[in-house]
Protein backbone atom coordinates (compact mmCIF):
# COMPACT_ATOMS: atom_id res chain seq x y z
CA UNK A 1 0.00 0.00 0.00
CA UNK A 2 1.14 3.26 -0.97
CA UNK A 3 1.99 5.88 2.06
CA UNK A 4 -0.63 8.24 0.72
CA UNK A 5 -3.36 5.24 1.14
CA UNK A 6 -2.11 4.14 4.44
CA UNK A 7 -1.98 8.02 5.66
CA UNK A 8 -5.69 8.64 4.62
CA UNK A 9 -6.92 5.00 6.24
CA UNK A 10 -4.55 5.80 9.53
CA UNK A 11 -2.38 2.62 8.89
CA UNK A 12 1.34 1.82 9.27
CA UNK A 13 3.62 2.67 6.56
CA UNK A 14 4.40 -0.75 4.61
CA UNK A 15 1.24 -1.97 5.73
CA UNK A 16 1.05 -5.17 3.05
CA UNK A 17 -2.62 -5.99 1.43
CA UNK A 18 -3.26 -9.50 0.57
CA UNK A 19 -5.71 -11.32 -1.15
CA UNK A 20 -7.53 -13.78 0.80
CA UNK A 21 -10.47 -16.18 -0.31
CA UNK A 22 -13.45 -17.92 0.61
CA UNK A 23 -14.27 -18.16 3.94
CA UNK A 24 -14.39 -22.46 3.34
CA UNK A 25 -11.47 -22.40 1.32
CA UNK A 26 -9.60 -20.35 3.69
CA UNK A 27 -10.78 -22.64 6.82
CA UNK A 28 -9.52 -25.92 4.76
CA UNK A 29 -6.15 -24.25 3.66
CA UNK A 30 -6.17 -23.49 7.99
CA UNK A 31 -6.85 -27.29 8.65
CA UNK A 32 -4.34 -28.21 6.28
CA UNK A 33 -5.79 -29.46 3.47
CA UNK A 34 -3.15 -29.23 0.91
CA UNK A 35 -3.01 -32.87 -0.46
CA UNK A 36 -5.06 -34.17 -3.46
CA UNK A 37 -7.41 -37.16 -1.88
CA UNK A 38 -8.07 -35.08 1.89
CA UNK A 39 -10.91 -32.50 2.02
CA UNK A 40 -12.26 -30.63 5.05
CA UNK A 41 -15.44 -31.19 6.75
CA UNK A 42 -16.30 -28.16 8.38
CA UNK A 43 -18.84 -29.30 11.07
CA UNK A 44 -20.50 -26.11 11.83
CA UNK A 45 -23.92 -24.19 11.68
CA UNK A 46 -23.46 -25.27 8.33
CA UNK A 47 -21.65 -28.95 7.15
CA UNK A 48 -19.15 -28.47 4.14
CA UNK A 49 -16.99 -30.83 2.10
CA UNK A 50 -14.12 -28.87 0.19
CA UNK A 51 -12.27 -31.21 -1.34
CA UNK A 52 -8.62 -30.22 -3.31
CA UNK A 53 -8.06 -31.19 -6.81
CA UNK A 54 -5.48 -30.57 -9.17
CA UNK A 55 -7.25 -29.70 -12.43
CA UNK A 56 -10.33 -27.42 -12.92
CA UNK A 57 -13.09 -30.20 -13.26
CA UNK A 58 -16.13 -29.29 -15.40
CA UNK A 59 -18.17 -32.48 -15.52
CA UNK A 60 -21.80 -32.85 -16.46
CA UNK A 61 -22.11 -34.45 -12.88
CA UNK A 62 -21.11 -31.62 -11.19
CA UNK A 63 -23.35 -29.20 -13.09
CA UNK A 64 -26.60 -31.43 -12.36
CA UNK A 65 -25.98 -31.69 -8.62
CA UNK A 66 -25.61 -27.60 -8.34
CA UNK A 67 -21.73 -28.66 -7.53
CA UNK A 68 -18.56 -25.80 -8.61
CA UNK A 69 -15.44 -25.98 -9.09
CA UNK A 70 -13.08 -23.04 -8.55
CA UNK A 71 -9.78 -21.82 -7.38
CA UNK A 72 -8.45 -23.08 -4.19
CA UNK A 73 -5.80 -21.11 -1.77
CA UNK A 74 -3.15 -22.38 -3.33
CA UNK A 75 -2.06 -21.72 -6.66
CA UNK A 76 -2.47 -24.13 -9.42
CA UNK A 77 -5.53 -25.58 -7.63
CA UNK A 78 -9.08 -26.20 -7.38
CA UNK A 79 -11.40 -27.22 -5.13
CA UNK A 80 -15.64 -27.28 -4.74
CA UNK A 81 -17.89 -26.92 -1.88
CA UNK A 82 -20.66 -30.10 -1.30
CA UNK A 83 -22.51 -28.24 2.22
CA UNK A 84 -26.13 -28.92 4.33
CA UNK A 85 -27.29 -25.25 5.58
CA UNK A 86 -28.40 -27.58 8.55
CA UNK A 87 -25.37 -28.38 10.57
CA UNK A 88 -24.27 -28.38 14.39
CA UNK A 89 -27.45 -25.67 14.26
CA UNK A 90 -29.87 -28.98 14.66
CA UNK A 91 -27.93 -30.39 17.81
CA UNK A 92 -28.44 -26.12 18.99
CA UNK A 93 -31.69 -26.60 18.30
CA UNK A 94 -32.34 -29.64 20.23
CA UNK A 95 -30.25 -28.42 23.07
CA UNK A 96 -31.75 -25.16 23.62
CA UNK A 97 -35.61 -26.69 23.10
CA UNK A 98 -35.20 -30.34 24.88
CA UNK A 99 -32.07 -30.54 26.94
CA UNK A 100 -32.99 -28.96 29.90
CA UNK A 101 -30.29 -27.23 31.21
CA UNK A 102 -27.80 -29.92 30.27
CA UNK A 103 -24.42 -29.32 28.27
CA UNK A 104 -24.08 -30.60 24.94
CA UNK A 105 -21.86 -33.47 26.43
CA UNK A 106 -24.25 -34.84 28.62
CA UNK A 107 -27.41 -34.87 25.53
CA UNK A 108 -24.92 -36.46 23.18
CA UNK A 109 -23.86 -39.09 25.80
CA UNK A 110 -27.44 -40.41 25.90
CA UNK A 111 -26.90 -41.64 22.22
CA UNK A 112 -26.77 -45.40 22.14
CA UNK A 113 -24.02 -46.63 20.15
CA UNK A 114 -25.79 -48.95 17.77
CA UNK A 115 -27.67 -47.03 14.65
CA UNK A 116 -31.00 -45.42 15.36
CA UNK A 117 -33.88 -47.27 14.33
CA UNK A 118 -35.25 -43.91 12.85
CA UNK A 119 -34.71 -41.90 9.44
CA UNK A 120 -34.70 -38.24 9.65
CA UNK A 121 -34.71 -35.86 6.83
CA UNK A 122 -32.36 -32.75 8.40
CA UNK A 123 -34.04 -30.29 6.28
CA UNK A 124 -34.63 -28.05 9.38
CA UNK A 125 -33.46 -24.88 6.47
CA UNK A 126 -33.60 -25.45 2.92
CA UNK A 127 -31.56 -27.77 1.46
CA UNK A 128 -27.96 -27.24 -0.14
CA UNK A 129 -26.41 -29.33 -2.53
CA UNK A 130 -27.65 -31.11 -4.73
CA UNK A 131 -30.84 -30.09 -4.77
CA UNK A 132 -31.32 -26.72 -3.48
CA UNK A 133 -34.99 -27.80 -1.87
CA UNK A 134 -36.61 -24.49 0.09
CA UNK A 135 -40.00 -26.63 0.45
CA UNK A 136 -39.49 -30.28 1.81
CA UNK A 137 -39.22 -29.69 5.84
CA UNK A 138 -37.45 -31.80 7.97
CA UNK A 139 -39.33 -34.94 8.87
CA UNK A 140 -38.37 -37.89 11.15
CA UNK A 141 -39.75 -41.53 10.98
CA UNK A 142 -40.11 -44.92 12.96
CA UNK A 143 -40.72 -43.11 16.46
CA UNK A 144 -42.34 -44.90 19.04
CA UNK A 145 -43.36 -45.09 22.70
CA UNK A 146 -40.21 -47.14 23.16
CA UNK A 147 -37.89 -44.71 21.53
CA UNK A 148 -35.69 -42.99 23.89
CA UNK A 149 -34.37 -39.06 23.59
CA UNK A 150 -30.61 -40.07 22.77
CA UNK A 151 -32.33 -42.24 19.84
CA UNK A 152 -34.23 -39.30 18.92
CA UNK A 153 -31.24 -37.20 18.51
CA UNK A 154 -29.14 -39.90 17.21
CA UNK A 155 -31.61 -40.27 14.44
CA UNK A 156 -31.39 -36.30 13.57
CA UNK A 157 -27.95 -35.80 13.62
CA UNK A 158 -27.60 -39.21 11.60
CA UNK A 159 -29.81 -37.37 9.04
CA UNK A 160 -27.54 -34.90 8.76
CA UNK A 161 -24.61 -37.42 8.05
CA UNK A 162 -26.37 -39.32 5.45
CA UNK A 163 -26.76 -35.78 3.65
CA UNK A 164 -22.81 -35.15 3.32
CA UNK A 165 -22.52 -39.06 2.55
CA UNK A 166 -24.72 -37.83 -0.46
CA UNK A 167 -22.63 -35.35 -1.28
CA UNK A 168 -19.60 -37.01 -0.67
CA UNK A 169 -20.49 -40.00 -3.72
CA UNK A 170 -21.53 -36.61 -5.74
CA UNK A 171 -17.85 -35.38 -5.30
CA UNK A 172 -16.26 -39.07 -6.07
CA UNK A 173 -18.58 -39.75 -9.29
CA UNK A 174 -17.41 -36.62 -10.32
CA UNK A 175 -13.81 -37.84 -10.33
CA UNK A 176 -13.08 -35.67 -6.63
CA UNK A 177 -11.12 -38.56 -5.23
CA UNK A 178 -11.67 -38.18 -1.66
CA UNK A 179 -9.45 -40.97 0.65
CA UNK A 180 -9.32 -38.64 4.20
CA UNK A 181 -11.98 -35.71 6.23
CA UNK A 182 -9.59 -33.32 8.15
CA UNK A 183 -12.42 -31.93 10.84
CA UNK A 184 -12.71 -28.78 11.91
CA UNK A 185 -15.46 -26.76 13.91
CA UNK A 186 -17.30 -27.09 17.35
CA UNK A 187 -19.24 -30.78 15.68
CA UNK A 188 -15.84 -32.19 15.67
CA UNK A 189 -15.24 -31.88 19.36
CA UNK A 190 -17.09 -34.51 20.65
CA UNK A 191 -15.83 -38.02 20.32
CA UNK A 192 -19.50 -40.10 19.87
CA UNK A 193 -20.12 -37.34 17.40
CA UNK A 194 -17.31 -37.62 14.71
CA UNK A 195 -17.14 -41.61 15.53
CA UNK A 196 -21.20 -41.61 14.08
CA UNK A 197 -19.84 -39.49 11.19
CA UNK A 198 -17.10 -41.88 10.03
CA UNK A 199 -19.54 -44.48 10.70
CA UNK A 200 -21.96 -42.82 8.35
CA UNK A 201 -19.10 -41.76 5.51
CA UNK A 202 -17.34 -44.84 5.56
CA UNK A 203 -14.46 -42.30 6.02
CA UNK A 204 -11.73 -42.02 8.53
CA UNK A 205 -11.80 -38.23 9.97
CA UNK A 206 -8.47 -36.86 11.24
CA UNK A 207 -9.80 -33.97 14.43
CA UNK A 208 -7.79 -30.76 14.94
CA UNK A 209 -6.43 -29.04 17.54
CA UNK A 210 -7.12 -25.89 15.63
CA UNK A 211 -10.41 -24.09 16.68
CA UNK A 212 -10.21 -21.37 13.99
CA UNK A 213 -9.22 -22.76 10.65
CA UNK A 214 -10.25 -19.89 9.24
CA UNK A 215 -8.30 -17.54 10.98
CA UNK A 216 -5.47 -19.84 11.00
CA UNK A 217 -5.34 -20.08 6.79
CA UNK A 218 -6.13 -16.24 6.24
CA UNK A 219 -2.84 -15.75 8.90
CA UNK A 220 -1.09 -17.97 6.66
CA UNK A 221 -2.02 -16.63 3.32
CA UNK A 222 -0.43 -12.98 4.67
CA UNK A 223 2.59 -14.62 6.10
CA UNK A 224 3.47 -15.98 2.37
CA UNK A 225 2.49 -13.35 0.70
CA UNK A 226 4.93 -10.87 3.34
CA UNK A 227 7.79 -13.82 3.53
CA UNK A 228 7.86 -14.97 -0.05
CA UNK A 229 7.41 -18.59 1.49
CA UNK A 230 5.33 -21.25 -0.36
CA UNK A 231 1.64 -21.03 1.51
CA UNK A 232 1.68 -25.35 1.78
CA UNK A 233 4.92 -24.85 3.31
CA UNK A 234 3.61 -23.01 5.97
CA UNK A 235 0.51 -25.17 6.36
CA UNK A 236 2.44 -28.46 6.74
CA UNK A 237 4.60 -26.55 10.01
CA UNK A 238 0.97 -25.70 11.59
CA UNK A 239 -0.69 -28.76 10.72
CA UNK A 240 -1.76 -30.15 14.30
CA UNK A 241 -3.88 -33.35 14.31
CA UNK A 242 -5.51 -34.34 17.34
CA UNK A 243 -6.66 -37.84 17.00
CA UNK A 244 -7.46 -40.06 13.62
CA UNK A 245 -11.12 -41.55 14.25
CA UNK A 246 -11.71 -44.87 11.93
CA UNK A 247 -14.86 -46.05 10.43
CA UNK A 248 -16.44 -49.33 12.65
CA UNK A 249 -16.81 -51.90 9.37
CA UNK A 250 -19.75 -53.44 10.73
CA UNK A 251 -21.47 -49.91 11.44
CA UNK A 252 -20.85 -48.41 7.78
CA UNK A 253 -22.53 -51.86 6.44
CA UNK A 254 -25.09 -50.94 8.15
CA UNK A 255 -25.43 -47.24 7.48
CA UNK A 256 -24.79 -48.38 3.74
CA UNK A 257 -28.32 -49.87 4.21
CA UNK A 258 -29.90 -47.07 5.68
CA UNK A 259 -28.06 -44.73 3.05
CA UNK A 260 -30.63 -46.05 0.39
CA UNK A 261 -33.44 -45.86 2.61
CA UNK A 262 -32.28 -42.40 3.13
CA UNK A 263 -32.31 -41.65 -0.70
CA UNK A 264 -35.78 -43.16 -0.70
CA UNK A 265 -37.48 -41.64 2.08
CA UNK A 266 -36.06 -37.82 0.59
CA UNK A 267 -38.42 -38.86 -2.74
CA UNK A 268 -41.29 -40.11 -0.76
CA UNK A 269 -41.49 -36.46 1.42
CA UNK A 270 -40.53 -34.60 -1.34
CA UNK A 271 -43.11 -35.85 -3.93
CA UNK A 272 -45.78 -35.18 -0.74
CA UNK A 273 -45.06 -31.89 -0.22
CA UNK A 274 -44.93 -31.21 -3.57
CA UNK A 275 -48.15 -31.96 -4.15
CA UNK A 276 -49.43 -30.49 -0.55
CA UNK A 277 -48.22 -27.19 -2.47
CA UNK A 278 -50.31 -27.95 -5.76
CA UNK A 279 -53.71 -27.99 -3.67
CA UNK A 280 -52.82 -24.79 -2.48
């Protein structure tokens, strides 16, 4: 920046401007996603998949399933963004409306470890990808008198898994190889939690120590760009994995199962409320 600029705006002299990036691109450069085959899964408000690719893919898959591809933080490549706009927002919800004063530890604990019995369609906000739905609501079903509360909210949050499993096959038949999730964000804190997602993915998930991604890859984008050093360089230093969560085999058989029930039940509530919407 010029002195004249940085006089006017009441910065430093030498003050350096970089260019910085999306805020998901940013957070996955932060968790260290530099490596064709690992994406990020940002488990937040909202659940995201950004994969990195080397070569600009323009498939007809991508197009169909509302997927993009575009430039990632690091020069040369590419990357797209797979998401659910509801996330960790659903286990808020259920906390703040049913969990009576307890933390989100305790209401998570009451999960039982097997699969939930139910299916739950986690469109608690419109849809993302693929299918951009504002109009099919979230819906739940198989509860009974003998399900319990931690089966209730395994059954949500499991919806919300089997929607980034859909979007995860979306990425692969596109020709996004995707071998290993780097977590990041508060729904990769607890260990029940990410242990149901690899379940669900069929994935293993590597958790962070890093709780701002974000902040982390913007910090490292300026330091590059001031230091002349290669950005994965600086990524690889910072790169601080927690703990490597595996898939359970005989769980992700069964959540294969449940995955085409899942694909199922989405037609059979869509096609309903579409035609609750015809009749006015």
């Amino acid at each position: 920046m010029s002195d004249a600029v940085a006089g006017e705006l009441g910065l430093p002299r030498g003050v350096a401007v970089v260019t910085g990036g999306h805020d998901q691109t940013i957070a996955a450069l932060g968790a260290g996603v530099i490596e064709q085959g690992t994406a990020m899964y940002a488990a937040g408000t909202v659940e995201c998949l950004c994969p990195v690719v080397p070569a600009l893919t323009r498939s007809e898959a991508l197009c169909r399933n509302n997927l993009c591809c575009y430039d990632y933080s690091i020069k040369g490549c590419y990357t797209s963004i797979a998401y659910s706009l509801t996330g960790s927002n659903l286990l808020q919800y259920c906390h703040d409306q049913f969990g009576f004063g307890r933390s989100y530890d305790e209401i998570l604990a009451e999960m039982p470890l097997a699969p939930s019995g139910l299916l739950a369609l986690p469109y608690f906000t419109p849809s993302g990808t693929p299918y951009f739905d504002p109009h099919t609501p979230g819906c739940l079903w198989g509860w009974r008198l003998s399900t319990s509360r931690g089966e209730v909210l395994k059954g949500l949050l499991e919806g919300v898994a089997l929607e980034m499993k859909l979007n995860l096959a979306l990425l692969e038949q596109s020709g996004m190889t995707i071998s290993r999730l780097i977590a990041t964000g508060g729904g990769s804190r607890n260990p029940a939690l990410v242990q149901m997602k690899a379940n669900v993915l069929n994935k293993a998930i590597q958790c962070l120590e890093v709780a701002e991604a974000g902040c982390l890859g913007a910090a490292r984008l300026a330091q590059s760009a001031v230091e002349g050093r290669p950005v994965q360089e600086l990524a690889r230093q910072t790169f601080a994995p927690e703990r490597l969560v595996e898939p359970d085999a005989d769980q992700a058989g069964l959540y294969e199962e449940k995955f085409k029930q899942y694909q199922d039940w989405y037609a059979c509530v869509r096609d309903f409320s579409r035609r609750q919407l015809s009749q006015g």
